[in-house]
PDB file of N, CA and C in Angstrom:
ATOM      1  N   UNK A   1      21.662  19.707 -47.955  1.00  0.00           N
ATOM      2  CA  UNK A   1      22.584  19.112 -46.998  1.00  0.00           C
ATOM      3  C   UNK A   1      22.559  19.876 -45.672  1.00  0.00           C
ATOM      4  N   UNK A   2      22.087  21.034 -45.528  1.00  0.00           N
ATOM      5  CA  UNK A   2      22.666  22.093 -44.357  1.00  0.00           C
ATOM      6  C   UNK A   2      21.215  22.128 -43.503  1.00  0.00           C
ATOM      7  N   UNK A   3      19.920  21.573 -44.261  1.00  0.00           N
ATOM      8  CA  UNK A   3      18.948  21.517 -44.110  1.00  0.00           C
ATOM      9  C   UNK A   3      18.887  19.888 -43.173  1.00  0.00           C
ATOM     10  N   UNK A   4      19.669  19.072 -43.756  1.00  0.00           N
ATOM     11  CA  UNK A   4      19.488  17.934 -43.298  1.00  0.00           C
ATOM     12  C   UNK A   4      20.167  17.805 -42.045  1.00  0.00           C
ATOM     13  N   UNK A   5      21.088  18.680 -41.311  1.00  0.00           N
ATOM     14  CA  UNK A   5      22.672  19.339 -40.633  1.00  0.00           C
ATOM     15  C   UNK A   5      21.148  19.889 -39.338  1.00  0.00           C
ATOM     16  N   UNK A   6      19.952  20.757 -39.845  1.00  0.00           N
ATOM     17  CA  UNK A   6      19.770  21.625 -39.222  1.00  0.00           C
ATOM     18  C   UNK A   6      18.599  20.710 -38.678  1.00  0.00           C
ATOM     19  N   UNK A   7      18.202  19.903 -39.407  1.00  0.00           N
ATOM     20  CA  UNK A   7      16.699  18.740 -38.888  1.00  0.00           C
ATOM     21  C   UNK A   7      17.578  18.067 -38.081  1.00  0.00           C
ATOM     22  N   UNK A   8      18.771  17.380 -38.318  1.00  0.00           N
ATOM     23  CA  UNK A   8      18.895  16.146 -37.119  1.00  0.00           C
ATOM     24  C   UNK A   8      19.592  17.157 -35.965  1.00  0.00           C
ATOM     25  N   UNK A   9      19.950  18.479 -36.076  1.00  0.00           N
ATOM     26  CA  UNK A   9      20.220  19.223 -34.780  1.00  0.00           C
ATOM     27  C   UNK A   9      18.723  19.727 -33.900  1.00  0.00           C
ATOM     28  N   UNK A  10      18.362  20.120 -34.560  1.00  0.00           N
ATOM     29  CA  UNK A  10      16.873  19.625 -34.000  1.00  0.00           C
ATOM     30  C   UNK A  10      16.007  18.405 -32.980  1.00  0.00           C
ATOM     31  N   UNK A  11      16.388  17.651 -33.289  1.00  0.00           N
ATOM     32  CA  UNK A  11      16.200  16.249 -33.121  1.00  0.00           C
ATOM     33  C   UNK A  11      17.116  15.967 -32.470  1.00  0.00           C
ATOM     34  N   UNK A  12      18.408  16.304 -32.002  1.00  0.00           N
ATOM     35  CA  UNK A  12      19.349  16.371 -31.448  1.00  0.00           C
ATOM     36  C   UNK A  12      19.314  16.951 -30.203  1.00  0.00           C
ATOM     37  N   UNK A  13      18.476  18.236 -30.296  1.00  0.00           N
ATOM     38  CA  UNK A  13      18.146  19.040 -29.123  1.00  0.00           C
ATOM     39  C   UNK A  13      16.661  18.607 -28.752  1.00  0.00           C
ATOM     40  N   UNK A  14      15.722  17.970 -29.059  1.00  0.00           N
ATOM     41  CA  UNK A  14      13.985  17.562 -28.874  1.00  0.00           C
ATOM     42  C   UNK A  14      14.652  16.465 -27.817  1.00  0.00           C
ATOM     43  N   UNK A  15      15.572  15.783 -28.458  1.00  0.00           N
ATOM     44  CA  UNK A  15      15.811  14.460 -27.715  1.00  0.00           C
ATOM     45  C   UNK A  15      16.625  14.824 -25.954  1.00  0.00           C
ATOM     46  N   UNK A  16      17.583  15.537 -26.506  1.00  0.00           N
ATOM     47  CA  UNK A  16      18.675  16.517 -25.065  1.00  0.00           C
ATOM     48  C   UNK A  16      17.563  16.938 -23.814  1.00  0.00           C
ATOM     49  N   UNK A  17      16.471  17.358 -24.491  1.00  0.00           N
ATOM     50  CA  UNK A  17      15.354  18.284 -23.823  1.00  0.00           C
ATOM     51  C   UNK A  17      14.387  16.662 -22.974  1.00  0.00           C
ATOM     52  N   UNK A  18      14.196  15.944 -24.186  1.00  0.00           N
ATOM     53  CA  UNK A  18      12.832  14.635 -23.424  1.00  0.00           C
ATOM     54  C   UNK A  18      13.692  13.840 -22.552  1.00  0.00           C
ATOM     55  N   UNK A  19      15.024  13.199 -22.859  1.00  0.00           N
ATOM     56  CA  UNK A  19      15.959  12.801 -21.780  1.00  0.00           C
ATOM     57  C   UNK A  19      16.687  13.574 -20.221  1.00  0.00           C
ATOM     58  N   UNK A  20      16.321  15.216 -20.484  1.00  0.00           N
ATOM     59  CA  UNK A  20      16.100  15.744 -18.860  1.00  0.00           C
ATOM     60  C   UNK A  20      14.857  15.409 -18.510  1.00  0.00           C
ATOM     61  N   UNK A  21      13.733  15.563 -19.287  1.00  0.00           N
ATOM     62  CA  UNK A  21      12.502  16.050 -18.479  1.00  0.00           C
ATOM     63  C   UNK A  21      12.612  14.198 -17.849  1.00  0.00           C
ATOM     64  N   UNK A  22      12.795  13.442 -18.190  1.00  0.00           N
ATOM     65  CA  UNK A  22      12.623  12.096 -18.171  1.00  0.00           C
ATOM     66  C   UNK A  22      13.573  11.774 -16.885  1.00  0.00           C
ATOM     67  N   UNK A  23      14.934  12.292 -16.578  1.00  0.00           N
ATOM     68  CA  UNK A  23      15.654  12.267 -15.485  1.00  0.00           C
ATOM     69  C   UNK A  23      14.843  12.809 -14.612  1.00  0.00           C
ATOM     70  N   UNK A  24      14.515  13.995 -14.796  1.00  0.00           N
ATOM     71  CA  UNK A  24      13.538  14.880 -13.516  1.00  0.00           C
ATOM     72  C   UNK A  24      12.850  14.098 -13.242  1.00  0.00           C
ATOM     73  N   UNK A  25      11.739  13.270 -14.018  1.00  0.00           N
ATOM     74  CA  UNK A  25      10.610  12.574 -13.469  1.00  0.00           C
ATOM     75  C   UNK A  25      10.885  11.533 -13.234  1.00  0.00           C
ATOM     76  N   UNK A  26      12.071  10.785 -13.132  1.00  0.00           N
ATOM     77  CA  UNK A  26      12.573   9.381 -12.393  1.00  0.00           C
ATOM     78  C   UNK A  26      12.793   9.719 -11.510  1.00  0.00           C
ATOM     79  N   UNK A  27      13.838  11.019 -11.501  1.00  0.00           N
ATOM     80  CA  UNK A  27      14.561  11.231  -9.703  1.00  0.00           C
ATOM     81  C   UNK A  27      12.957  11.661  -9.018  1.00  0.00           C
ATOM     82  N   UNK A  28      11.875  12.378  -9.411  1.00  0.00           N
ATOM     83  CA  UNK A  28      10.944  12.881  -8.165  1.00  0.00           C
ATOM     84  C   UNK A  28      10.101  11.336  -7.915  1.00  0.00           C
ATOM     85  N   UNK A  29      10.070  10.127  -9.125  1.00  0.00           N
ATOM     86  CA  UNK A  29       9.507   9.149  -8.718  1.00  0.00           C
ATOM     87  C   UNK A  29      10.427   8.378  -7.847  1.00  0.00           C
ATOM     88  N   UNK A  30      11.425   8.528  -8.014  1.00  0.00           N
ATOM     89  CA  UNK A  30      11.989   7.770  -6.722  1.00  0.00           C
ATOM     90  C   UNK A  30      11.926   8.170  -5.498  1.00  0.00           C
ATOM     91  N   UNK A  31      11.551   9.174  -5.595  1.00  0.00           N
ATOM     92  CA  UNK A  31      11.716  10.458  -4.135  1.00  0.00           C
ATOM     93  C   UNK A  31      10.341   9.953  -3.784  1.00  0.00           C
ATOM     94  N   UNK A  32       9.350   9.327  -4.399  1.00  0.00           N
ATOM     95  CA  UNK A  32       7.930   8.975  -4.463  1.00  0.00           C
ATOM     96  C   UNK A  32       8.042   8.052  -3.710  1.00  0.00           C
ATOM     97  N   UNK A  33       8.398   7.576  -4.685  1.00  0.00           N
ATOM     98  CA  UNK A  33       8.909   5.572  -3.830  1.00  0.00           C
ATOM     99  C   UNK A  33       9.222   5.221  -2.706  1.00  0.00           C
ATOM    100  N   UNK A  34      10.622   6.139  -1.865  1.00  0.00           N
ATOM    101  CA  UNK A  34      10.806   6.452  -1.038  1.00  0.00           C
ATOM    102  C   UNK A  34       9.468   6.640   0.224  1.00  0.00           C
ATOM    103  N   UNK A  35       9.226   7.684   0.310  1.00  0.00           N
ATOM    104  CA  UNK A  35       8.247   8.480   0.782  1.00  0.00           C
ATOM    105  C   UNK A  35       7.215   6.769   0.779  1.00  0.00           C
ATOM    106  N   UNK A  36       6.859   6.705  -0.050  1.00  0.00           N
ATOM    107  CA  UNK A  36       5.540   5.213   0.129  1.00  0.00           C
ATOM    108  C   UNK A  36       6.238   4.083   0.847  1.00  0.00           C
ATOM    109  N   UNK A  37       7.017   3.695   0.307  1.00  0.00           N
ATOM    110  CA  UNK A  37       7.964   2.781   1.385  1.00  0.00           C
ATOM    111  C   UNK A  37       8.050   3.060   2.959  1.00  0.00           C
ATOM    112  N   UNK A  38       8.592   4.266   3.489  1.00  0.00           N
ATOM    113  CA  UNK A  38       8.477   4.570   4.457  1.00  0.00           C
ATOM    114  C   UNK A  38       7.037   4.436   4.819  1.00  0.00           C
ATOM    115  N   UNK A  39       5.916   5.265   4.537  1.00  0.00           N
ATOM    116  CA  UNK A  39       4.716   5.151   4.601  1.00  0.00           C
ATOM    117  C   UNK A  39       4.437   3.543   4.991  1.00  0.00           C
ATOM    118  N   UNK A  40       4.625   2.723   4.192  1.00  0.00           N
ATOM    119  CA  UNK A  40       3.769   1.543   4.532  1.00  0.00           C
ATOM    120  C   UNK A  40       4.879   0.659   5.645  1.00  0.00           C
ATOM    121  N   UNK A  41       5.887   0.852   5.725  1.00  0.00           N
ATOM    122  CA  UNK A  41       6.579   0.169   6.832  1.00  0.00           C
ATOM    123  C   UNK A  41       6.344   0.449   8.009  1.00  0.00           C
ATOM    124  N   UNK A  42       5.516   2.013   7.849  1.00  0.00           N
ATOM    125  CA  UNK A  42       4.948   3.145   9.521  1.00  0.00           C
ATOM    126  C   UNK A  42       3.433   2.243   9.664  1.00  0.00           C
ATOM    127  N   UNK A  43       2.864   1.904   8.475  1.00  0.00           N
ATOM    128  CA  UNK A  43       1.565   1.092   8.910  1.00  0.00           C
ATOM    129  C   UNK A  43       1.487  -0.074   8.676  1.00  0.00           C
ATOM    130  N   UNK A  44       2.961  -0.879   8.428  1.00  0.00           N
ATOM    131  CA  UNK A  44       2.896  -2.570   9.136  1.00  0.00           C
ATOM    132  C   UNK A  44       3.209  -2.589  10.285  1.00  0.00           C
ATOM    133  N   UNK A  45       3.937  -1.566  11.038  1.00  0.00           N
ATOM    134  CA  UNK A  45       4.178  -1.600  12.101  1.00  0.00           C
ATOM    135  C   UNK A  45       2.970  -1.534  13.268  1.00  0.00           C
ATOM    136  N   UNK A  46       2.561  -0.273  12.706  1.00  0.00           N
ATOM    137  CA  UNK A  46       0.943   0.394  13.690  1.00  0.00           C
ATOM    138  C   UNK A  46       0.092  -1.264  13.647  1.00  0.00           C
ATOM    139  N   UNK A  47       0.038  -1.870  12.571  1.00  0.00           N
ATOM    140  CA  UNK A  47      -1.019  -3.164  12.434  1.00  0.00           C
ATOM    141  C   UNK A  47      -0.195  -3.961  13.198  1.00  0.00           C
ATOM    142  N   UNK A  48       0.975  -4.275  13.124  1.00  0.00           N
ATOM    143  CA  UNK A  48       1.904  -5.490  14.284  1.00  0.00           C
ATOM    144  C   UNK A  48       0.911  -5.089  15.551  1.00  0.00           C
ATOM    145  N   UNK A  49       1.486  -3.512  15.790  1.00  0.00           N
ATOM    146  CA  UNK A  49       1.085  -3.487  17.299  1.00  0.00           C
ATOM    147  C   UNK A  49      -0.476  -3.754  17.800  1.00  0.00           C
ATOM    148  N   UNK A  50      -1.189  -3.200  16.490  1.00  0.00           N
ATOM    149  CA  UNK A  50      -2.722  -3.175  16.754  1.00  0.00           C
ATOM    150  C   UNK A  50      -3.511  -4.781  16.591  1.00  0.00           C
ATOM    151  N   UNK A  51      -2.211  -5.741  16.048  1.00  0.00           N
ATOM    152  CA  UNK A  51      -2.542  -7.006  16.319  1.00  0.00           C
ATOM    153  C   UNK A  51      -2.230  -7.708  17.769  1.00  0.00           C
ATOM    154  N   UNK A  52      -1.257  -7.232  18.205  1.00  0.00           N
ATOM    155  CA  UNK A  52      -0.628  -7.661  20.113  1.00  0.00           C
ATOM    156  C   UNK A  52      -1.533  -7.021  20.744  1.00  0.00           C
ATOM    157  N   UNK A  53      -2.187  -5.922  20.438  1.00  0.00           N
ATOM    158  CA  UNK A  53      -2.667  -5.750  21.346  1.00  0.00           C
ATOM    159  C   UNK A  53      -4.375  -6.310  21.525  1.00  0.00           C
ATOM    160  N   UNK A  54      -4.707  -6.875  20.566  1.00  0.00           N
ATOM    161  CA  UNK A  54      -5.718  -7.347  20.006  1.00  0.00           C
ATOM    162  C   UNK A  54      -5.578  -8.588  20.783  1.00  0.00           C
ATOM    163  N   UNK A  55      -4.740  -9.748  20.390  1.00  0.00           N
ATOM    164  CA  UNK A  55      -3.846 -10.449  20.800  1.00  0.00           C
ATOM    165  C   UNK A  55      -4.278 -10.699  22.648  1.00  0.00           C
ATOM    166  N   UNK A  56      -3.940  -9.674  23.078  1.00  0.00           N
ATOM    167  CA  UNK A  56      -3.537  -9.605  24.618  1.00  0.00           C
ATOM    168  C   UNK A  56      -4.820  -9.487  24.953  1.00  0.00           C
ATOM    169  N   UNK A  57      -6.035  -8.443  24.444  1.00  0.00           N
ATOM    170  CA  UNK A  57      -7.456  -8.277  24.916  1.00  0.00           C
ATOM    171  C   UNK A  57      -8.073  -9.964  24.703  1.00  0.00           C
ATOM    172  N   UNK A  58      -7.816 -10.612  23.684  1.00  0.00           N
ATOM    173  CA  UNK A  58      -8.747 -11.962  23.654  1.00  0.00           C
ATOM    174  C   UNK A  58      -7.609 -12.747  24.459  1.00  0.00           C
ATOM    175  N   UNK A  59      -6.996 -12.739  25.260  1.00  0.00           N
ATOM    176  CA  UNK A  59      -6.141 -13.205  26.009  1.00  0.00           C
ATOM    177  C   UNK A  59      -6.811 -13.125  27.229  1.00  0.00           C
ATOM    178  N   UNK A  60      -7.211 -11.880  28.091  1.00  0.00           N
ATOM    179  CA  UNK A  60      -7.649 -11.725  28.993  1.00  0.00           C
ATOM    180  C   UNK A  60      -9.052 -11.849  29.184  1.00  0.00           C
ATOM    181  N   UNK A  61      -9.716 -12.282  27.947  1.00  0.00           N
ATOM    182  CA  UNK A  61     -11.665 -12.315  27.968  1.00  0.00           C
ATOM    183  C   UNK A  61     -11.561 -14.024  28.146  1.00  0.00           C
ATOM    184  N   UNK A  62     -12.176 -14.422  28.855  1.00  0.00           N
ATOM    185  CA  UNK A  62     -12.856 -15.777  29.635  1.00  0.00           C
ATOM    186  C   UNK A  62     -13.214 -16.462  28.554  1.00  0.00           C
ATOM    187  N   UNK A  63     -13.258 -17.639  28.066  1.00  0.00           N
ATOM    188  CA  UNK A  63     -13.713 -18.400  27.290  1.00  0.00           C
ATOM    189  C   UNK A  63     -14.812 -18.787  26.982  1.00  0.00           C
ATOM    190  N   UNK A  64     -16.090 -18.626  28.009  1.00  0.00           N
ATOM    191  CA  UNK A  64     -17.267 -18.273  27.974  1.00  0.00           C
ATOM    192  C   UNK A  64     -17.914 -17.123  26.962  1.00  0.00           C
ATOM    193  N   UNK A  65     -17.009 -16.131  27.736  1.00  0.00           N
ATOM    194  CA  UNK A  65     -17.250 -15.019  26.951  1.00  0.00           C
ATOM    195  C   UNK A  65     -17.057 -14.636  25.502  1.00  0.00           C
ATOM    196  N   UNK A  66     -15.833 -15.638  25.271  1.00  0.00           N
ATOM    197  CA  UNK A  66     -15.523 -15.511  23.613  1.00  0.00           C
ATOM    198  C   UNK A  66     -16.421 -16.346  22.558  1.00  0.00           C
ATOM    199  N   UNK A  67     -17.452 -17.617  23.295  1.00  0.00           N
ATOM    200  CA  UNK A  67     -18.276 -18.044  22.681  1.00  0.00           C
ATOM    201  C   UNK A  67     -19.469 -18.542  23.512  1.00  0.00           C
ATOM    202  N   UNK A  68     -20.123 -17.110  23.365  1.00  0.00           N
ATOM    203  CA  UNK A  68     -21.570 -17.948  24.410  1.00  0.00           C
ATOM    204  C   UNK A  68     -22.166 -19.228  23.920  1.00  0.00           C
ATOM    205  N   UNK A  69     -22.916 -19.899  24.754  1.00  0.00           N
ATOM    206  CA  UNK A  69     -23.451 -20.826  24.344  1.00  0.00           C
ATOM    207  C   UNK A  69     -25.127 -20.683  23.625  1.00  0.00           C
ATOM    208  N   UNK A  70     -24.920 -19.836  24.095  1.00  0.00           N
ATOM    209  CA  UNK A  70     -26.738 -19.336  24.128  1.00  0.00           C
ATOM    210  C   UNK A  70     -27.125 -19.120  22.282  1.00  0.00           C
ATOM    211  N   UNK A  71     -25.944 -18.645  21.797  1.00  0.00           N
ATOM    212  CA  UNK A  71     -25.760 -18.774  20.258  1.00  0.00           C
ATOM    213  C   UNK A  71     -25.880 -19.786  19.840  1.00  0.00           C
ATOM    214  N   UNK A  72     -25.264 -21.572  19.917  1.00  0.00           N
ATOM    215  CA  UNK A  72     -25.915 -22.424  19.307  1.00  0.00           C
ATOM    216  C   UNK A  72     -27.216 -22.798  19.872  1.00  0.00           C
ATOM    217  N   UNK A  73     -27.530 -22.823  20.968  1.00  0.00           N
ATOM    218  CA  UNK A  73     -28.817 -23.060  21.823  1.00  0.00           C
ATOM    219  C   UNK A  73     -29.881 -22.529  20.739  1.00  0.00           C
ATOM    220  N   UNK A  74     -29.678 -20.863  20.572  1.00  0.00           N
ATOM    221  CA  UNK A  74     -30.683 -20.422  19.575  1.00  0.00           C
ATOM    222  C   UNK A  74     -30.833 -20.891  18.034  1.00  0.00           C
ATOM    223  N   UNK A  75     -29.550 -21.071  17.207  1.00  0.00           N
ATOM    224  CA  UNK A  75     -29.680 -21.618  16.233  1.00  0.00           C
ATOM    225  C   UNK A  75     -30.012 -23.059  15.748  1.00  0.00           C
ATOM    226  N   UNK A  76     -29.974 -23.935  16.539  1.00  0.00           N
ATOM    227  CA  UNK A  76     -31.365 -25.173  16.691  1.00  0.00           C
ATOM    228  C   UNK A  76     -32.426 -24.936  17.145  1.00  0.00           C
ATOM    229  N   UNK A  77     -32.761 -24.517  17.518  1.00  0.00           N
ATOM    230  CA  UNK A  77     -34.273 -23.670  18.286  1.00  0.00           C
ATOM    231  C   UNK A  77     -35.017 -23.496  17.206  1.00  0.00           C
ATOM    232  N   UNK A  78     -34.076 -22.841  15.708  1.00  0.00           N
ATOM    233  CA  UNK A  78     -34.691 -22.373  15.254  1.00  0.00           C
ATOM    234  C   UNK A  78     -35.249 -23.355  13.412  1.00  0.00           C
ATOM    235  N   UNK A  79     -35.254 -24.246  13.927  1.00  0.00           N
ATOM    236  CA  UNK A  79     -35.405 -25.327  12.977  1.00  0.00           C
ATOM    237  C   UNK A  79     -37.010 -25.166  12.246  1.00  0.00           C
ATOM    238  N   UNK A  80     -37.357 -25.219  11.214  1.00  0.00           N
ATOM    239  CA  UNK A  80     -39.075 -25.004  10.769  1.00  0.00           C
ATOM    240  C   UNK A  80     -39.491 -26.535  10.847  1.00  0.00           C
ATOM    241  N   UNK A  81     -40.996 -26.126  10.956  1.00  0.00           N
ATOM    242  CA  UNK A  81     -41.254 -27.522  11.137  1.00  0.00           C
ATOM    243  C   UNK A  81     -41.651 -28.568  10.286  1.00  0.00           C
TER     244      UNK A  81
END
């Protein structure tokens, strides 16, 4: 009986012990989570801007320039015979 008293105190304390280590490693994964969250909201932002400004450069290039012609000219040219 005192044996059976001393196994489930055991088991009592294995369990006390895996339910901290298990708090510790939720709270530093949330601290994780955190940290990545921030992270990727810092580089949707950088891509917003690196799209306006993308945005604004094919804004200011001539329409010529954004599709020569000389490109389809060559690709019928190049028909076998």
């Amino acid at each position: 009986m005192i044996s059976e008293f001393q196994d489930l105190s055991l088991k009592i304390d294995q369990l006390a012990e895996l339910t901290a280590a298990l708090r510790r490693e939720n709270a530093a994964l949330r601290q994780t989570n955190v940290e990545l969250l921030a992270e990727n909201a810092n580089h949707r932002q950088r891509l917003a801007e690196a799209r306006q400004r993308i945005g604004a450069l094919l804004a200011q290039m001539p329409a010529a320039a954004a599709a020569p012609s000389h490109v389809n000219a060559d690709a019928s040219a190049e028909v076998a015979p």
